[in-house]
PDB file of N, CA and C in Angstrom:
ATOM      1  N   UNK A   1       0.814  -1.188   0.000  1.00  0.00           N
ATOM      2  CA  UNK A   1       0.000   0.000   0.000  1.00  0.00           C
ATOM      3  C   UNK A   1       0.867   1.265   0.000  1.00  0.00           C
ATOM      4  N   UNK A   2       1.721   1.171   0.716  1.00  0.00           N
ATOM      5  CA  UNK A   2       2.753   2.366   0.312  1.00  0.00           C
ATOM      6  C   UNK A   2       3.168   2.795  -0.536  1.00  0.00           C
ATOM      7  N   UNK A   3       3.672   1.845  -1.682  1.00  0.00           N
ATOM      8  CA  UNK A   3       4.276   2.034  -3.038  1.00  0.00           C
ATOM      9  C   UNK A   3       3.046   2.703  -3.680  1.00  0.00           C
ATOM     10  N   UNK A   4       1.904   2.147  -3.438  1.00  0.00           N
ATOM     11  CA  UNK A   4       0.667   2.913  -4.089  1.00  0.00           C
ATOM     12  C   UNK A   4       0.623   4.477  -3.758  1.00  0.00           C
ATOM     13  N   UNK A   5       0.614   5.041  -2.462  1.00  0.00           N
ATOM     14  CA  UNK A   5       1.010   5.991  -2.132  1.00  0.00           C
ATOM     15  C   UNK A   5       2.354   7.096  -2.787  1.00  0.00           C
ATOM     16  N   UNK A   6       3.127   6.421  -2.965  1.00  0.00           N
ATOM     17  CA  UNK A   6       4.076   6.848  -3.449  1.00  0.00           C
ATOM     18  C   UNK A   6       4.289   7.049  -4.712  1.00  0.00           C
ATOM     19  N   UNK A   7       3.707   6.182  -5.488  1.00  0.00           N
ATOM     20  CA  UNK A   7       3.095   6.606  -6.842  1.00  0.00           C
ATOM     21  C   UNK A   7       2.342   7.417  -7.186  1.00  0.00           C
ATOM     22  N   UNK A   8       0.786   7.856  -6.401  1.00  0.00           N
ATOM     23  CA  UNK A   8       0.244   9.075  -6.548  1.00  0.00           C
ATOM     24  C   UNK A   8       1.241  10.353  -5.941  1.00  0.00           C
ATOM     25  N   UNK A   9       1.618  10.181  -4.909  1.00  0.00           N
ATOM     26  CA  UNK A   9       2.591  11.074  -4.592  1.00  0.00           C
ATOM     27  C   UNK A   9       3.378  11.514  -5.847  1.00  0.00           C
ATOM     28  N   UNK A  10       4.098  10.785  -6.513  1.00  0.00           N
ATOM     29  CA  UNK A  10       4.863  11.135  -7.706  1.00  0.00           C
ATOM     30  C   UNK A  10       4.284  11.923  -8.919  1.00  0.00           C
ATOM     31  N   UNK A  11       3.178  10.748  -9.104  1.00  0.00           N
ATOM     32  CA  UNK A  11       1.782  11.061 -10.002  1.00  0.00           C
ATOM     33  C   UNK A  11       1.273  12.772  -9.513  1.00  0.00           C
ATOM     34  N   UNK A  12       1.631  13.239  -8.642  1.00  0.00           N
ATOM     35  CA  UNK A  12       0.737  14.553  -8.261  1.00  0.00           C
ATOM     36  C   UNK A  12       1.950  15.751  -8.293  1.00  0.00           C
ATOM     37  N   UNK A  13       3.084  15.352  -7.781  1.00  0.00           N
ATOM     38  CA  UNK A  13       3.865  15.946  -8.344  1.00  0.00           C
ATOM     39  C   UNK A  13       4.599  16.403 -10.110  1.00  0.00           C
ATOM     40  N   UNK A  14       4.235  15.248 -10.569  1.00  0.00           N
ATOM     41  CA  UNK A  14       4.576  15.292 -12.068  1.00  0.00           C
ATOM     42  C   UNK A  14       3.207  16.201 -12.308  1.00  0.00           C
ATOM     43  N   UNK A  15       1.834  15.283 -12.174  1.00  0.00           N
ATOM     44  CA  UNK A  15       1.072  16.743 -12.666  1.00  0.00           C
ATOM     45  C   UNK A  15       1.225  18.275 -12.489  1.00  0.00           C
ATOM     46  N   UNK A  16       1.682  18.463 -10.858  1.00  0.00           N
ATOM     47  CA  UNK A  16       1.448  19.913 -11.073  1.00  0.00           C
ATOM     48  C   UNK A  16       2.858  20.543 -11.579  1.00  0.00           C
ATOM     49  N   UNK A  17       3.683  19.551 -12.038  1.00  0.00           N
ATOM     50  CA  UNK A  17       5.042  20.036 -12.999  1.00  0.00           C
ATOM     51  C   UNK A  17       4.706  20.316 -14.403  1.00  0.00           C
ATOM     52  N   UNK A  18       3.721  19.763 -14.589  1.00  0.00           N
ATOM     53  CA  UNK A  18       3.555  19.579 -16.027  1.00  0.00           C
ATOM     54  C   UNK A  18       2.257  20.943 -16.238  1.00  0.00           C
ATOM     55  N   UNK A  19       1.683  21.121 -15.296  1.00  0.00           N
ATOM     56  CA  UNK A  19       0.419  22.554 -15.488  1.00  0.00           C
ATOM     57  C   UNK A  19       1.313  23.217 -15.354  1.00  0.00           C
ATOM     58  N   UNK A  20       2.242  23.472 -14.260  1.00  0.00           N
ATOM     59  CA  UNK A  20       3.358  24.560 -14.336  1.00  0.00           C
ATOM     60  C   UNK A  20       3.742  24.970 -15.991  1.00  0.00           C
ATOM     61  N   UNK A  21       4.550  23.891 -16.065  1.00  0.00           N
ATOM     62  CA  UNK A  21       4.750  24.318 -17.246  1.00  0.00           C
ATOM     63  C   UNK A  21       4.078  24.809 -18.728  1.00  0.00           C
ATOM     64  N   UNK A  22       2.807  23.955 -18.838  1.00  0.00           N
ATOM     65  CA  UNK A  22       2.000  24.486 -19.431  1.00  0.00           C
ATOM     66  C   UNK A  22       1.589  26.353 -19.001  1.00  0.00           C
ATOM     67  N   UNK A  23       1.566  26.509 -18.166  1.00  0.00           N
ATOM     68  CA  UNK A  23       1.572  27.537 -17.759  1.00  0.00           C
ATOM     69  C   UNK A  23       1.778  28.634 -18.088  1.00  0.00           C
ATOM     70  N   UNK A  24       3.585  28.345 -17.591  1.00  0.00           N
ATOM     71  CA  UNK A  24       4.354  28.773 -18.566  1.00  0.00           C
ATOM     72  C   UNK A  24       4.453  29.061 -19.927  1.00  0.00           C
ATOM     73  N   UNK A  25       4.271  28.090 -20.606  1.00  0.00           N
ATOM     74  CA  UNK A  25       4.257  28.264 -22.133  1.00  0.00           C
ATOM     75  C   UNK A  25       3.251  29.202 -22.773  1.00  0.00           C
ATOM     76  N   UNK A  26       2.037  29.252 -21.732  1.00  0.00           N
ATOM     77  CA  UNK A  26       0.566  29.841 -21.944  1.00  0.00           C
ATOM     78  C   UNK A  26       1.628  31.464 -22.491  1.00  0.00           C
ATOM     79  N   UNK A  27       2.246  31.962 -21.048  1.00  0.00           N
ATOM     80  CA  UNK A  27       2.655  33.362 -20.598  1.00  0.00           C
ATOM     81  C   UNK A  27       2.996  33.676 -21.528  1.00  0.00           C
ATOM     82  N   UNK A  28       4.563  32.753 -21.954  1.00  0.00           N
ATOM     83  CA  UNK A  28       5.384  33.241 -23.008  1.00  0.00           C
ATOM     84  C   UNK A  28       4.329  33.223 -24.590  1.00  0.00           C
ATOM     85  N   UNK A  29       3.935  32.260 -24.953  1.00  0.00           N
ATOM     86  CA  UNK A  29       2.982  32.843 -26.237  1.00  0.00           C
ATOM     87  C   UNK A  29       2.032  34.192 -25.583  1.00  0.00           C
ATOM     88  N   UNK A  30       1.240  34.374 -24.770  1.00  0.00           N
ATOM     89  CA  UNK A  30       0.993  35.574 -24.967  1.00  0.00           C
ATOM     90  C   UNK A  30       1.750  36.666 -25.032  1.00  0.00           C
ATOM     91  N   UNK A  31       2.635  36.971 -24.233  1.00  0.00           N
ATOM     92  CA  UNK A  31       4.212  37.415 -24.231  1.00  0.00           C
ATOM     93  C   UNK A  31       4.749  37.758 -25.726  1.00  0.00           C
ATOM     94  N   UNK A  32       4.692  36.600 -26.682  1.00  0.00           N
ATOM     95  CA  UNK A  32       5.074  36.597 -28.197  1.00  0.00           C
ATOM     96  C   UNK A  32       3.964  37.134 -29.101  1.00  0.00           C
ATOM     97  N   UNK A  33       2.661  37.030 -28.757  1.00  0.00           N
ATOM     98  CA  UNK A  33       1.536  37.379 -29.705  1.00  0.00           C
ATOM     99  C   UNK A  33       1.610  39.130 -29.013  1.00  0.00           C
ATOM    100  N   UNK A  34       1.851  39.458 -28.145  1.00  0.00           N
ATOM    101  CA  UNK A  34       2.097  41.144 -27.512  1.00  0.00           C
ATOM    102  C   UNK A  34       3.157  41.480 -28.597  1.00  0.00           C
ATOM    103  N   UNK A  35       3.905  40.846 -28.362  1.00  0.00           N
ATOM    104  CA  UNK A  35       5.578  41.275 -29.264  1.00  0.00           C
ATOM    105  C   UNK A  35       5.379  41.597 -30.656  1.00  0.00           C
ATOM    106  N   UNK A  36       4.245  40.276 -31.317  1.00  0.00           N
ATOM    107  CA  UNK A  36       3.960  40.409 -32.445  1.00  0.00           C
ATOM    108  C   UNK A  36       3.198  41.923 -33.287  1.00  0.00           C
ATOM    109  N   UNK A  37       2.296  41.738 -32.171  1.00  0.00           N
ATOM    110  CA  UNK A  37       1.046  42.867 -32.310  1.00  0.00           C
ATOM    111  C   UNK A  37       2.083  44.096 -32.296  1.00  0.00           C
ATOM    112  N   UNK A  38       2.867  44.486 -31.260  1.00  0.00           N
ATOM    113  CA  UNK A  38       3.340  45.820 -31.290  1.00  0.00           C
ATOM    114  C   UNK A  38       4.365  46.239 -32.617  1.00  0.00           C
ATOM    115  N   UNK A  39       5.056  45.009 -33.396  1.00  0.00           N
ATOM    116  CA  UNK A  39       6.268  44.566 -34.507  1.00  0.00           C
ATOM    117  C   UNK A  39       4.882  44.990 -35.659  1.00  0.00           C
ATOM    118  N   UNK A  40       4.175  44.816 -35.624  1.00  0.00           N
ATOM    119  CA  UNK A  40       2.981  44.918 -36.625  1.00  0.00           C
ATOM    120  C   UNK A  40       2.628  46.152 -36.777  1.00  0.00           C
ATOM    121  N   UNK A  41       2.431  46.781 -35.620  1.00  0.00           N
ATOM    122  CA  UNK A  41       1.824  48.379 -35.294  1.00  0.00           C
ATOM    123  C   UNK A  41       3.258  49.432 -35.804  1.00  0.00           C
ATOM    124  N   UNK A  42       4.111  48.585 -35.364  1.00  0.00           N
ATOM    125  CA  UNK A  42       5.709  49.049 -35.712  1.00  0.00           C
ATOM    126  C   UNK A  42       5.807  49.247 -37.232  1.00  0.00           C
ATOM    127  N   UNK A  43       5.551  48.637 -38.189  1.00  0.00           N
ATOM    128  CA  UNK A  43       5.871  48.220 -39.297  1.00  0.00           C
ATOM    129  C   UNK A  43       4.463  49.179 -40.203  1.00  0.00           C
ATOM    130  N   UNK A  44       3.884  48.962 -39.673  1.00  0.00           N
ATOM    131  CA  UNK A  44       2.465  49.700 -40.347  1.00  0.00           C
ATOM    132  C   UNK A  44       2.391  51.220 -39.972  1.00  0.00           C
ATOM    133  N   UNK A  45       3.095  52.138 -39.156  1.00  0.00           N
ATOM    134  CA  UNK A  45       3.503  53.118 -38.885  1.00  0.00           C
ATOM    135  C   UNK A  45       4.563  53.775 -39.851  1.00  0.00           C
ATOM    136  N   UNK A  46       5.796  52.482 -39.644  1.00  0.00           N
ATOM    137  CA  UNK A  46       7.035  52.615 -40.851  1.00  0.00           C
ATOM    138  C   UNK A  46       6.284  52.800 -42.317  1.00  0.00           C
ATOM    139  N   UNK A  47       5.453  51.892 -42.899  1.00  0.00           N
ATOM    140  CA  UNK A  47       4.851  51.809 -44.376  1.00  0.00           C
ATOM    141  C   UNK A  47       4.291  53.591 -44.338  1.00  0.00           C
ATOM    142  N   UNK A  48       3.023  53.652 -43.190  1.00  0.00           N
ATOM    143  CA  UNK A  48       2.737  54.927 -43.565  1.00  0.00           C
ATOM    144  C   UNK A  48       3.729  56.064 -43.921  1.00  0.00           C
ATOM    145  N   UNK A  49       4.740  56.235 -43.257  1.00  0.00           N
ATOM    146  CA  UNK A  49       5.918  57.184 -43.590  1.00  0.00           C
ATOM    147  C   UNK A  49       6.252  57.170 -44.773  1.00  0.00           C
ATOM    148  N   UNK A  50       6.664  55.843 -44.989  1.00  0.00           N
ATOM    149  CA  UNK A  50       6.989  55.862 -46.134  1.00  0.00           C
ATOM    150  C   UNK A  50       6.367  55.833 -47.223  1.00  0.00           C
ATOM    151  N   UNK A  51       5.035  56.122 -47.109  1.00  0.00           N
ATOM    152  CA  UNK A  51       4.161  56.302 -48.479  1.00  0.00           C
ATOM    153  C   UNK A  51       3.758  57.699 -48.345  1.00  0.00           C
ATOM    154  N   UNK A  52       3.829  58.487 -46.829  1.00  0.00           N
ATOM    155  CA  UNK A  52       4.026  60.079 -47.133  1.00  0.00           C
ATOM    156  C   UNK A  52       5.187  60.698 -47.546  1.00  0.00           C
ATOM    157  N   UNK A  53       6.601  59.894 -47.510  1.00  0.00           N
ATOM    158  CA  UNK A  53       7.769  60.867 -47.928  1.00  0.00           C
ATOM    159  C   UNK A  53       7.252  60.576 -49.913  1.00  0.00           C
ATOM    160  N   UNK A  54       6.860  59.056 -50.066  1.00  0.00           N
ATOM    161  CA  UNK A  54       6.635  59.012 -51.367  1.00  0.00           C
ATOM    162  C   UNK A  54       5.979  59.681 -52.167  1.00  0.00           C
ATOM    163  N   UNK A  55       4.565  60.630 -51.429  1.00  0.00           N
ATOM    164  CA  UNK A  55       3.975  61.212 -52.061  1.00  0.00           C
ATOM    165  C   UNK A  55       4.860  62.512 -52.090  1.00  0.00           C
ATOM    166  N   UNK A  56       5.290  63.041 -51.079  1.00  0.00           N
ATOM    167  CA  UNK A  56       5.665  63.847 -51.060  1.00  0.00           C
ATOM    168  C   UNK A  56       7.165  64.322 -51.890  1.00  0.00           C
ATOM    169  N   UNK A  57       7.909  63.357 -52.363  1.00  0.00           N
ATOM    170  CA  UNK A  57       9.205  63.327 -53.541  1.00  0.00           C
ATOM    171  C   UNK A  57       7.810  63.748 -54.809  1.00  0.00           C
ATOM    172  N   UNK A  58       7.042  62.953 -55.131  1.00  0.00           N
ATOM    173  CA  UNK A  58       6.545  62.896 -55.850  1.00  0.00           C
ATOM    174  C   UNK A  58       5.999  64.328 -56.831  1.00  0.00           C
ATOM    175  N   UNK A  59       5.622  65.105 -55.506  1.00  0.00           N
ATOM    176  CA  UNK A  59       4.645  66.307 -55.341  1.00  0.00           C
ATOM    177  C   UNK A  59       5.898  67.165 -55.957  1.00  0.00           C
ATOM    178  N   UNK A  60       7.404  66.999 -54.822  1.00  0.00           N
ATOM    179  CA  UNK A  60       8.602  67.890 -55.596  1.00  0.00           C
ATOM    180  C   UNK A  60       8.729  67.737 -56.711  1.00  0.00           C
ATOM    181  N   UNK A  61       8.976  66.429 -57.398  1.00  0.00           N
ATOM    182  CA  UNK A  61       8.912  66.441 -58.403  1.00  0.00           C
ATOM    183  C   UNK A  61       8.268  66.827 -59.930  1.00  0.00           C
ATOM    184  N   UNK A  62       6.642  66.891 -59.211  1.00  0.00           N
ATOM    185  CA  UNK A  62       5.772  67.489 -60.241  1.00  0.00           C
ATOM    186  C   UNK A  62       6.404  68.601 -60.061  1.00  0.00           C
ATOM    187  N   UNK A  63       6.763  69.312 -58.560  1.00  0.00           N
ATOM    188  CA  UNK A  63       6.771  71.153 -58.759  1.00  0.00           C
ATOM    189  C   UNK A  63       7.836  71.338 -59.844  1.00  0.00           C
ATOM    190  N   UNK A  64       8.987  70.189 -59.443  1.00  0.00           N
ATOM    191  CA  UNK A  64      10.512  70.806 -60.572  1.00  0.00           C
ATOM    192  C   UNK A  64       9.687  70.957 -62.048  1.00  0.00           C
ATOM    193  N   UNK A  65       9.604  69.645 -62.522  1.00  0.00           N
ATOM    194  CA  UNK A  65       8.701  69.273 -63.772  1.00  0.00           C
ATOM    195  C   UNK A  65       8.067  70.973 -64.303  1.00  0.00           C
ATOM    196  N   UNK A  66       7.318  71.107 -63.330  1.00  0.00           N
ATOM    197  CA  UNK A  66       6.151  72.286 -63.988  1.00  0.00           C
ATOM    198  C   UNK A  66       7.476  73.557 -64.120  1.00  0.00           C
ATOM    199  N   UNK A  67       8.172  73.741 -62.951  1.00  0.00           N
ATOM    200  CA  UNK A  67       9.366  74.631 -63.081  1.00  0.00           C
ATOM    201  C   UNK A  67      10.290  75.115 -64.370  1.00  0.00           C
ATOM    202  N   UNK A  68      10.411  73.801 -64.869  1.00  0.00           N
ATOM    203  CA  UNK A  68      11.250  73.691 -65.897  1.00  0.00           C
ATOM    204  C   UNK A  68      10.391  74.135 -66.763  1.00  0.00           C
ATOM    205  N   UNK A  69       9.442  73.437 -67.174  1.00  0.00           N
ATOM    206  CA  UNK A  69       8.114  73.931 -68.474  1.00  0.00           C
ATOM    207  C   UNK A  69       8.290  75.387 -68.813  1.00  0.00           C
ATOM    208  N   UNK A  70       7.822  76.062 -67.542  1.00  0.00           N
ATOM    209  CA  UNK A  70       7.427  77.460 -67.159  1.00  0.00           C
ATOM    210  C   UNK A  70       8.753  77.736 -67.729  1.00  0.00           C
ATOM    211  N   UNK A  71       9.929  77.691 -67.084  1.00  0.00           N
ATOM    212  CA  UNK A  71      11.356  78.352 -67.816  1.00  0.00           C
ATOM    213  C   UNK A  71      11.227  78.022 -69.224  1.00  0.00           C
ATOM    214  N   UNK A  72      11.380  76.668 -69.602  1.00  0.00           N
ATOM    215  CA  UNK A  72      11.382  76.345 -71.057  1.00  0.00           C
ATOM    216  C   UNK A  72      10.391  77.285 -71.921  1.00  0.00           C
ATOM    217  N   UNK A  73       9.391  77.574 -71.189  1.00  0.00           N
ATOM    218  CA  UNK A  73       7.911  78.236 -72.269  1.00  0.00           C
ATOM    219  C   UNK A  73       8.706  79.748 -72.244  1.00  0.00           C
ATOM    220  N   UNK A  74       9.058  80.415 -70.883  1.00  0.00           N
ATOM    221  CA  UNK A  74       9.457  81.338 -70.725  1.00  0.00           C
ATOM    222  C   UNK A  74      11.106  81.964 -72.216  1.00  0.00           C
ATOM    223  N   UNK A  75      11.459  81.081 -72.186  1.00  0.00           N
ATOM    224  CA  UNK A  75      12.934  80.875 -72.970  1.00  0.00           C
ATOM    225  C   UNK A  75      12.383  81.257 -74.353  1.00  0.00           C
ATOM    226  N   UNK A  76      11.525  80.528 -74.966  1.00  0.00           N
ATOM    227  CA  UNK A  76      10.339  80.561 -76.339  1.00  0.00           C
ATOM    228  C   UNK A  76      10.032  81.493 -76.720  1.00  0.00           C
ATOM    229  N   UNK A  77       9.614  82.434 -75.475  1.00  0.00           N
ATOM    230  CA  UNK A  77       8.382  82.981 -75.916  1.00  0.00           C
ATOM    231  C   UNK A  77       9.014  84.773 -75.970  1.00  0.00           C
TER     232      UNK A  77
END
């Protein structure tokens, strides 16, 4: 009867080693899906920038463009 004892004994220790750890693992993935979410918010912040400096080369560029015209028409005329 002891050894029986001593087996749940073991048996109860391994379980609550093993929820521990599950546990654990729970933390760290939420831990990683946080990390993710903020790398995401990170990156989608970065894109926006960079599709306002794009418009904005863009915009210089029309101004040079029209600049030049205006001189060129100016030169003509």
């Amino acid at each position: 009867m002891a050894e029986n004892a001593d087996l749940f004994a073991l048996l109860a220790v391994m379980k609550k080693s093993t929820e521990k750890g599950q546990e654990e693992m729970k933390q760290r993935q939420e831990e990683m899906k946080k990390r993710q979410e903020e790398m995401k918010k990170g990156q989608d912040e970065m894109k926006k920038g960079q599709e306002e400096t794009k418009k904005e080369l863009e915009m210089g560029q029309e101004e040079m463009k029209n600049l030049i015209r205006a001189e060129n028409e100016e030169m003509r005329a």
